[in-house]
N, C-alpha and C. Protein backbone atom coordinates (compact mmCIF):
# COMPACT_ATOMS: atom_id res chain seq x y z
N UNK A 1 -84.02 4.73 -33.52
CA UNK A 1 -82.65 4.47 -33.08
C UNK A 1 -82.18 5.56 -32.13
N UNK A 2 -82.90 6.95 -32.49
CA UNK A 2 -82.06 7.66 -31.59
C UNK A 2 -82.61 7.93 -30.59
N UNK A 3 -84.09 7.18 -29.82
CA UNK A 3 -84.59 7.01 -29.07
C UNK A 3 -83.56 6.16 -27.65
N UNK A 4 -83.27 5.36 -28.33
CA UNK A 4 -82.94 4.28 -27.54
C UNK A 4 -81.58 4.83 -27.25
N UNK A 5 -80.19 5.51 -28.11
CA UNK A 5 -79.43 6.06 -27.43
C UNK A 5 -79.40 7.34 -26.39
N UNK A 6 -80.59 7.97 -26.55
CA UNK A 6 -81.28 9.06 -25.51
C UNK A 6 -81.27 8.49 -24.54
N UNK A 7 -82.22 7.07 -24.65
CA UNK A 7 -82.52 6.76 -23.37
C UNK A 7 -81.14 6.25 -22.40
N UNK A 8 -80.21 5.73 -23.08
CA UNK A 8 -78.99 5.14 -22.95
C UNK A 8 -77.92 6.00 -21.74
N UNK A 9 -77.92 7.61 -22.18
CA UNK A 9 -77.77 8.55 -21.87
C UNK A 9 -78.53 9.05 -20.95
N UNK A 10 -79.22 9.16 -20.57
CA UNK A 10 -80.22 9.60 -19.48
C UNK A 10 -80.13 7.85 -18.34
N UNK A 11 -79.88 6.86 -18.65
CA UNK A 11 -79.78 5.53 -17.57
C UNK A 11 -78.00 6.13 -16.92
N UNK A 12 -77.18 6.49 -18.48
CA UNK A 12 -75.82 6.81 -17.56
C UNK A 12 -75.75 7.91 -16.93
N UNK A 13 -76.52 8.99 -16.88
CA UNK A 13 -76.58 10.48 -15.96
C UNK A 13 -76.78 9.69 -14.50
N UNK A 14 -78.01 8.78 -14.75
CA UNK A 14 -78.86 8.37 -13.17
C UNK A 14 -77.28 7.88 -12.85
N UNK A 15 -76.93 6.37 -13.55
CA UNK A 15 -76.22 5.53 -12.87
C UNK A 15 -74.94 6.47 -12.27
N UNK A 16 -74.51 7.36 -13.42
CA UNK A 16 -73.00 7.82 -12.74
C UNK A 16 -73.29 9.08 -11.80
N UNK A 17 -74.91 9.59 -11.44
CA UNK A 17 -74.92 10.53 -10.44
C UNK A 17 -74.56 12.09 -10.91
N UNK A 18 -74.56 12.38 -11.76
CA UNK A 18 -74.15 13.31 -12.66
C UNK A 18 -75.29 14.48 -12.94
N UNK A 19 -75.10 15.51 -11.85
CA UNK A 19 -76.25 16.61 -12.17
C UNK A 19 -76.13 17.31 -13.15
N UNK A 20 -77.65 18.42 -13.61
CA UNK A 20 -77.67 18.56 -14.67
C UNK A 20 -76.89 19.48 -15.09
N UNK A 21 -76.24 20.06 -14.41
CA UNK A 21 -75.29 21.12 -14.86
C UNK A 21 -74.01 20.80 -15.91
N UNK A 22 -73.16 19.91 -15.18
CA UNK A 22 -72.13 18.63 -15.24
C UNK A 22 -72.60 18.22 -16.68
N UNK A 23 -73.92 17.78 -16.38
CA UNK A 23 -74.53 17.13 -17.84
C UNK A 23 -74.30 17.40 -18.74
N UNK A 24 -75.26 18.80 -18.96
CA UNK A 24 -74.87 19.95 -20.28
C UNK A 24 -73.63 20.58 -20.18
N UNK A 25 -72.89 20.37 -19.76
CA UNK A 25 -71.87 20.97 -19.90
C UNK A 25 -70.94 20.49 -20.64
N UNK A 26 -70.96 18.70 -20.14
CA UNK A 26 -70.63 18.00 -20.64
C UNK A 26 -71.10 17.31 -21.94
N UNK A 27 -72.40 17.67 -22.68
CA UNK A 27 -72.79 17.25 -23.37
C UNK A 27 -72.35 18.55 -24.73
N UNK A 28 -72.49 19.83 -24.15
CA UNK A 28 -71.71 20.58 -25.12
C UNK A 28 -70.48 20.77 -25.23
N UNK A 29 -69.73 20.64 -24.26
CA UNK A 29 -68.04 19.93 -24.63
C UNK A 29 -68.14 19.21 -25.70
N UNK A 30 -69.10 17.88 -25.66
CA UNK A 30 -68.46 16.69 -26.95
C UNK A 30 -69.10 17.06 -28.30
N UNK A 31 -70.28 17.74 -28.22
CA UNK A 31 -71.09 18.13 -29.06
C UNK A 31 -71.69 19.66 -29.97
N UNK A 32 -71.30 20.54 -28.86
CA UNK A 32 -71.23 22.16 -29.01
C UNK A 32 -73.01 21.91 -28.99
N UNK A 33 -73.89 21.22 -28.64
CA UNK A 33 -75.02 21.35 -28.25
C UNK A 33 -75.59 20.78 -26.62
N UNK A 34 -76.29 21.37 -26.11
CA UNK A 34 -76.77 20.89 -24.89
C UNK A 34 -78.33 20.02 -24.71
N UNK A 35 -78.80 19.43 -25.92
CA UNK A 35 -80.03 18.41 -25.45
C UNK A 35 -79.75 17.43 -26.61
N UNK A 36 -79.67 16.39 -25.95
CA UNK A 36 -79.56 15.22 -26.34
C UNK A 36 -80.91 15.44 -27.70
N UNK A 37 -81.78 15.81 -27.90
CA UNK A 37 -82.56 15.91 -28.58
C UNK A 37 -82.39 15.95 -29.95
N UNK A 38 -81.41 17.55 -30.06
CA UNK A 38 -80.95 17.79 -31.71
C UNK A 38 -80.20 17.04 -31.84
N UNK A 39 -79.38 16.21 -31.23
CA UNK A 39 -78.40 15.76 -31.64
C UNK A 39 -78.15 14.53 -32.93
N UNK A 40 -77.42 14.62 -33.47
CA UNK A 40 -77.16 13.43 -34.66
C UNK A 40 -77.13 11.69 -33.92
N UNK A 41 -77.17 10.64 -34.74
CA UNK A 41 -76.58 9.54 -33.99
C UNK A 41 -75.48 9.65 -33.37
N UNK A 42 -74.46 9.89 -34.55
CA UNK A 42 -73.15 9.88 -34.16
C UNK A 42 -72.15 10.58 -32.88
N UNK A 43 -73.34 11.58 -32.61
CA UNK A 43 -73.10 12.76 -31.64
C UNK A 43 -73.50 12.05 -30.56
N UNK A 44 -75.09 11.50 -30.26
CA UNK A 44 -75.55 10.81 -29.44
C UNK A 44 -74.63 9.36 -28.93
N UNK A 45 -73.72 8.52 -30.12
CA UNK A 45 -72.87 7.42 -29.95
C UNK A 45 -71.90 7.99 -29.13
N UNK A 46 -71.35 9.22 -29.38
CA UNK A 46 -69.86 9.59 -28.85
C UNK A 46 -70.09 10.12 -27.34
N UNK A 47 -71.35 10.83 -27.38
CA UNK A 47 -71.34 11.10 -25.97
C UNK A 47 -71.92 9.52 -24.82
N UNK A 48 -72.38 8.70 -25.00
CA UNK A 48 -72.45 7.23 -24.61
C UNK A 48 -70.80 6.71 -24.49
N UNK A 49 -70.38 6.77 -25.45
CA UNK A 49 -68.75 5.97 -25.43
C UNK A 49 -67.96 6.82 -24.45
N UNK A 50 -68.37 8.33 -23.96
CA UNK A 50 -67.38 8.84 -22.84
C UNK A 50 -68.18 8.77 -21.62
N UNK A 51 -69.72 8.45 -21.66
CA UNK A 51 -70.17 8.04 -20.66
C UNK A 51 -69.59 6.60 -20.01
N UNK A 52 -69.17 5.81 -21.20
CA UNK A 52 -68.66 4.62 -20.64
C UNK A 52 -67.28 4.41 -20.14
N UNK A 53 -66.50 5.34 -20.62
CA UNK A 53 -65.08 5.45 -20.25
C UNK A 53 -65.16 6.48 -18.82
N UNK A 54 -66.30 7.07 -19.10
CA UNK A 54 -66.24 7.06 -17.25
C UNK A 54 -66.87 6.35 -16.01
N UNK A 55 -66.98 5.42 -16.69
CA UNK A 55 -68.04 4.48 -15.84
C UNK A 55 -69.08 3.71 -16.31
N UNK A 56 -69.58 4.15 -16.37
CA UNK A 56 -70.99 3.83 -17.06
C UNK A 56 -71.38 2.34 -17.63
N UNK A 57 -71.78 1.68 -17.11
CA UNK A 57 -71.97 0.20 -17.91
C UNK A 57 -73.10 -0.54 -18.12
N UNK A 58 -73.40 -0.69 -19.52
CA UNK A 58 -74.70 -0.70 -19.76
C UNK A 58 -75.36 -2.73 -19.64
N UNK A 59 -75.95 -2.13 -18.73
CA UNK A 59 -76.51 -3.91 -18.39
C UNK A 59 -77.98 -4.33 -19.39
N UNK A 60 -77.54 -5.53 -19.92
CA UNK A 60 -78.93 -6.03 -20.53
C UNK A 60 -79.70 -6.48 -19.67
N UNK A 61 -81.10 -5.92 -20.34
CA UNK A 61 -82.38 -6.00 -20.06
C UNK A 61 -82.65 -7.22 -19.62
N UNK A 62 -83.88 -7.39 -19.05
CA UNK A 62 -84.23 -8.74 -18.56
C UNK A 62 -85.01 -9.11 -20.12
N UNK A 63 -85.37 -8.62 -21.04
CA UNK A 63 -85.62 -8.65 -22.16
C UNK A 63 -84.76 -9.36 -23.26
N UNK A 64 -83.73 -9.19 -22.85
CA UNK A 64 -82.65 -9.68 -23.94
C UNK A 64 -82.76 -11.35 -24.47
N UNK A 65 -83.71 -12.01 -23.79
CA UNK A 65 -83.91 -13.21 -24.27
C UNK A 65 -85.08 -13.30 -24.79
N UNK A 66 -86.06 -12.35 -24.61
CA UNK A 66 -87.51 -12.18 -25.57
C UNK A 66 -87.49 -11.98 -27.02
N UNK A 67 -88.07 -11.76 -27.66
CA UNK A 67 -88.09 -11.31 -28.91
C UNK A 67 -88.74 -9.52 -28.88
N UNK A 68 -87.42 -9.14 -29.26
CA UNK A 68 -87.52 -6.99 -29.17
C UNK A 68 -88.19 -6.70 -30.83
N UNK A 69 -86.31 -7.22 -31.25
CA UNK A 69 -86.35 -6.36 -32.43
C UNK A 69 -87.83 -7.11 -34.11
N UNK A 70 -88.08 -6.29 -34.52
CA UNK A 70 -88.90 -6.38 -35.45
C UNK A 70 -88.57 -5.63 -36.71
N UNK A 71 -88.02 -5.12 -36.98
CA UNK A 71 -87.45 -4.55 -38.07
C UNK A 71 -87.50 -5.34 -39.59
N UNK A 72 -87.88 -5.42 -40.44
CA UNK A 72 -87.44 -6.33 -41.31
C UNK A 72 -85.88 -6.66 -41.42
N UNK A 73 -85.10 -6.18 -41.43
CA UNK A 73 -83.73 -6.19 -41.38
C UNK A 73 -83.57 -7.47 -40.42
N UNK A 74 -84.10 -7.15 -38.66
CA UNK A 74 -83.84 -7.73 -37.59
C UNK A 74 -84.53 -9.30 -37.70
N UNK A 75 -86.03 -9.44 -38.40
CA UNK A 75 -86.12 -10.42 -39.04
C UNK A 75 -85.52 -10.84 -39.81
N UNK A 76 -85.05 -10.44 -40.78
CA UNK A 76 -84.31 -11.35 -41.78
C UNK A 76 -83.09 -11.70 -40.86
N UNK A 77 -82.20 -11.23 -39.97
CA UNK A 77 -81.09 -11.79 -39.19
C UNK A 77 -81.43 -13.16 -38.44
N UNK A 78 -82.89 -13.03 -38.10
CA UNK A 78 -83.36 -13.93 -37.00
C UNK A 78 -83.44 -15.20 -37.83
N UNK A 79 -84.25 -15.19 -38.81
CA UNK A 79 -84.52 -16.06 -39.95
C UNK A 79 -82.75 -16.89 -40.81
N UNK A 80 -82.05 -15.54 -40.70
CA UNK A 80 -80.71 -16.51 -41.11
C UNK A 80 -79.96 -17.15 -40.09
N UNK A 81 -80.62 -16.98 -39.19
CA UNK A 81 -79.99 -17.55 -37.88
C UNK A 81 -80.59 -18.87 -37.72
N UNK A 82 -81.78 -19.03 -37.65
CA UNK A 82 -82.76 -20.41 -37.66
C UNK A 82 -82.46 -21.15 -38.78
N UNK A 83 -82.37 -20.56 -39.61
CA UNK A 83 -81.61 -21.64 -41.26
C UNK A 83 -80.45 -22.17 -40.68
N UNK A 84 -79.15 -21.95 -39.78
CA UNK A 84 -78.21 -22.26 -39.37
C UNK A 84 -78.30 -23.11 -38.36
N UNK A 85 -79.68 -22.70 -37.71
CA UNK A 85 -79.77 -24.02 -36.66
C UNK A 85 -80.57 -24.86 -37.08
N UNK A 86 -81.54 -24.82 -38.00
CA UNK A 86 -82.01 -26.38 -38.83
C UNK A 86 -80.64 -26.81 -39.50
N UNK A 87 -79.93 -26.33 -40.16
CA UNK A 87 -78.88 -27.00 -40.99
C UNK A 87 -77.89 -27.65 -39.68
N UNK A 88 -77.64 -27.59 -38.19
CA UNK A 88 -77.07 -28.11 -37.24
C UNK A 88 -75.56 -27.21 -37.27
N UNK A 89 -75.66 -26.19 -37.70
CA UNK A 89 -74.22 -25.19 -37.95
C UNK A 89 -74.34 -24.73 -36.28
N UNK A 90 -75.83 -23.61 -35.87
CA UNK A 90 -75.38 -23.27 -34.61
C UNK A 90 -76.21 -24.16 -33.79
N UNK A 91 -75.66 -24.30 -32.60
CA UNK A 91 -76.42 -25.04 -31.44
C UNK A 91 -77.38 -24.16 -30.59
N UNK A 92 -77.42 -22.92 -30.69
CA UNK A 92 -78.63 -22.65 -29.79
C UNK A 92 -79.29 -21.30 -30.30
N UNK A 93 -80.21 -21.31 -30.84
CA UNK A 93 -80.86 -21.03 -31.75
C UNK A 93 -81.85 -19.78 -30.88
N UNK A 94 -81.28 -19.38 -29.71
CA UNK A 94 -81.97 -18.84 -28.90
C UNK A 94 -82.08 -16.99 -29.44
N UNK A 95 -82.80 -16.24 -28.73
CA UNK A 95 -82.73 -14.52 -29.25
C UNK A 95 -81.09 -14.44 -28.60
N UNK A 96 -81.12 -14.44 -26.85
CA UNK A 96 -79.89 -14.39 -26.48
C UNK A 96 -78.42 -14.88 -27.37
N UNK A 97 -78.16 -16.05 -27.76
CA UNK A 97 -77.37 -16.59 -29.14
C UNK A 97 -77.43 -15.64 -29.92
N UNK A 98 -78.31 -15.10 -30.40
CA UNK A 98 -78.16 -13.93 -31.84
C UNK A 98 -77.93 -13.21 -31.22
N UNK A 99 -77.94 -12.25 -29.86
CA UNK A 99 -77.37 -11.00 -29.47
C UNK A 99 -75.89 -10.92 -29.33
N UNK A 100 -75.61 -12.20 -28.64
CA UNK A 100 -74.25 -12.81 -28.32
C UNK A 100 -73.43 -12.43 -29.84
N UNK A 101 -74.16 -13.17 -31.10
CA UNK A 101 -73.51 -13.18 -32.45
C UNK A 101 -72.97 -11.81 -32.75
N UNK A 102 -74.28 -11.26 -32.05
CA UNK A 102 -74.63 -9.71 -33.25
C UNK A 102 -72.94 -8.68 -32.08
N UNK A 103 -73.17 -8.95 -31.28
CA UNK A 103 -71.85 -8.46 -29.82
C UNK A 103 -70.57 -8.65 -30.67
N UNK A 104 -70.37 -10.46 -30.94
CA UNK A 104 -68.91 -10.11 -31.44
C UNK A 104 -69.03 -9.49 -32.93
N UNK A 105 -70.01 -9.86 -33.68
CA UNK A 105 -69.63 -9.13 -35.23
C UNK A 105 -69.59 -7.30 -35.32
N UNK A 106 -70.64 -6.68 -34.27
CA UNK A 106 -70.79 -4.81 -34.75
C UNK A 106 -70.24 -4.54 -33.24
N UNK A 107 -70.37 -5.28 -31.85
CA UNK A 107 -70.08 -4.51 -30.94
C UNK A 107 -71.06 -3.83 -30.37
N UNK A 108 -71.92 -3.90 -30.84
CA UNK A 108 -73.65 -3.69 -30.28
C UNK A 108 -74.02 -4.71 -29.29
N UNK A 109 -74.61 -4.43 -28.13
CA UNK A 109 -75.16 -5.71 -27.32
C UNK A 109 -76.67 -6.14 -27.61
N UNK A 110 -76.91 -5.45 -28.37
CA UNK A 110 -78.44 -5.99 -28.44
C UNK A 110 -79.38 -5.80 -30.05
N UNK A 111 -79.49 -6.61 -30.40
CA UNK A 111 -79.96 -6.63 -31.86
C UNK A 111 -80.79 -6.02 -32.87
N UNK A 112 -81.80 -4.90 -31.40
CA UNK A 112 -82.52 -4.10 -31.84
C UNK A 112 -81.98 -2.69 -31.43
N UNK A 113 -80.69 -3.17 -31.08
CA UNK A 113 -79.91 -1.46 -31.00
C UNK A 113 -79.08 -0.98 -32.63
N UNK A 114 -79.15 -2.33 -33.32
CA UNK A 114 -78.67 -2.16 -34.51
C UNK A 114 -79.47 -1.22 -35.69
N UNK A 115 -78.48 -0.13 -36.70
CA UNK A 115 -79.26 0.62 -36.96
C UNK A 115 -78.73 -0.34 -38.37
N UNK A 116 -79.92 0.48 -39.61
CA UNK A 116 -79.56 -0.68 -40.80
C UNK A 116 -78.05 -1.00 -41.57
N UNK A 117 -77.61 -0.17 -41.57
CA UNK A 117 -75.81 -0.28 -41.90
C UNK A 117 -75.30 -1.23 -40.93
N UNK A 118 -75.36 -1.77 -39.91
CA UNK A 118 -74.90 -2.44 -38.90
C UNK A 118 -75.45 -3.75 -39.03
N UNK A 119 -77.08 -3.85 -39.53
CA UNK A 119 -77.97 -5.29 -39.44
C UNK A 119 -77.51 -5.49 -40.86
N UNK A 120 -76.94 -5.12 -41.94
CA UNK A 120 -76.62 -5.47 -43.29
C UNK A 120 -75.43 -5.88 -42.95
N UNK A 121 -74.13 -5.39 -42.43
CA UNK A 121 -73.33 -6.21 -41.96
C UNK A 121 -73.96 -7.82 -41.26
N UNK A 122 -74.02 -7.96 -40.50
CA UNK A 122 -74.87 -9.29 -39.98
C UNK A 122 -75.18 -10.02 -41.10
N UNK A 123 -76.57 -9.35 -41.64
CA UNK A 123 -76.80 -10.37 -42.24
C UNK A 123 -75.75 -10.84 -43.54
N UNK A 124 -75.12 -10.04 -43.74
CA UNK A 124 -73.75 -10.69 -44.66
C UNK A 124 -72.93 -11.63 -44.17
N UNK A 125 -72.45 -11.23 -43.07
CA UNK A 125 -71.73 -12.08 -42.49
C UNK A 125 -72.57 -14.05 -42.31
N UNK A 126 -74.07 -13.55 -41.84
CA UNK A 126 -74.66 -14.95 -42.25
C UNK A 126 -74.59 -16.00 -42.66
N UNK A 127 -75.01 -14.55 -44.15
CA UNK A 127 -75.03 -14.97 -45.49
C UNK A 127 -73.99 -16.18 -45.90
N UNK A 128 -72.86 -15.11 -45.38
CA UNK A 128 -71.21 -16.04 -45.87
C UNK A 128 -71.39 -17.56 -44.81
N UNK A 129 -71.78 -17.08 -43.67
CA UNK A 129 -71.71 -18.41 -43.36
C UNK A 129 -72.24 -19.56 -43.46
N UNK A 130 -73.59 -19.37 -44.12
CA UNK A 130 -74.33 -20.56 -45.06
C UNK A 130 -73.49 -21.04 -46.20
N UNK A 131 -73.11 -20.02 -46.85
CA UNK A 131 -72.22 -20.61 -48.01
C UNK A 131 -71.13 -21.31 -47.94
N UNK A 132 -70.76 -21.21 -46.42
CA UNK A 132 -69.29 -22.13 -46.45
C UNK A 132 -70.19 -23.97 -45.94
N UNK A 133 -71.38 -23.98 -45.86
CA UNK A 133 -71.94 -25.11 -44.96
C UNK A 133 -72.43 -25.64 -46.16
């Protein structure tokens, strides 16, 4: 997980043009550390969320309609998702459709950016929605 917000962070340095000085400087302002490396998730989330309030906008992959995530977690989401489209609840049963889902329920754009506290939400939410069908 904290791969992928590294990398997240290093796409918004390129995109917003931001040398490395600026960088660390800015990265120990939000953090009192300067490499994305030690850093916690949460540290790594917060400095992304002021990358985005200054710009920064993170575009999905040409991937986002493949199949990424593998996680057991991310399987079991995928799997309660396909139960919903055999039962005729959702209409498009696609990876894109579950990213879309997973967007409005955590605010994550992409399903394998979800860490497990976030894919247990999901799959609850599912959950509940089989039970009302």
């Amino acid at each position: 997980m904290k791969h992928k917000y590294i990398r997240l962070i290093h796409i918004a340095k390129s995109q917003l043009n931001i040398d490395d000085d600026t960088y660390r400087h800015l990265l120990q302002t939000l953090t009192q550390k300067n490499s994305t490396k030690i850093m916690t998730i949460r540290e790594l989330k917060k400095v992304v969320d002021n990358l985005k309030a200054k710009g920064f906008k993170v575009k999905s992959s040409k991937k986002a309609g493949r199949i990424t995530a593998t996680e057991p977690v991310h399987q079991k989401i995928r799997s309660l998702w396909i139960e919903l489209a055999n039962a005729g609840t959702v209409k498009n049963r696609s990876e894109k459709a579950i990213n879309a889902y997973v967007k409005r329920i955590t605010g994550i754009e992409v399903m394998d950016w979800l860490n497990t506290k976030q894919a247990m939400i999901v799959i609850e939410s599912l959950k509940q929605w089989q039970a009302r069908i």
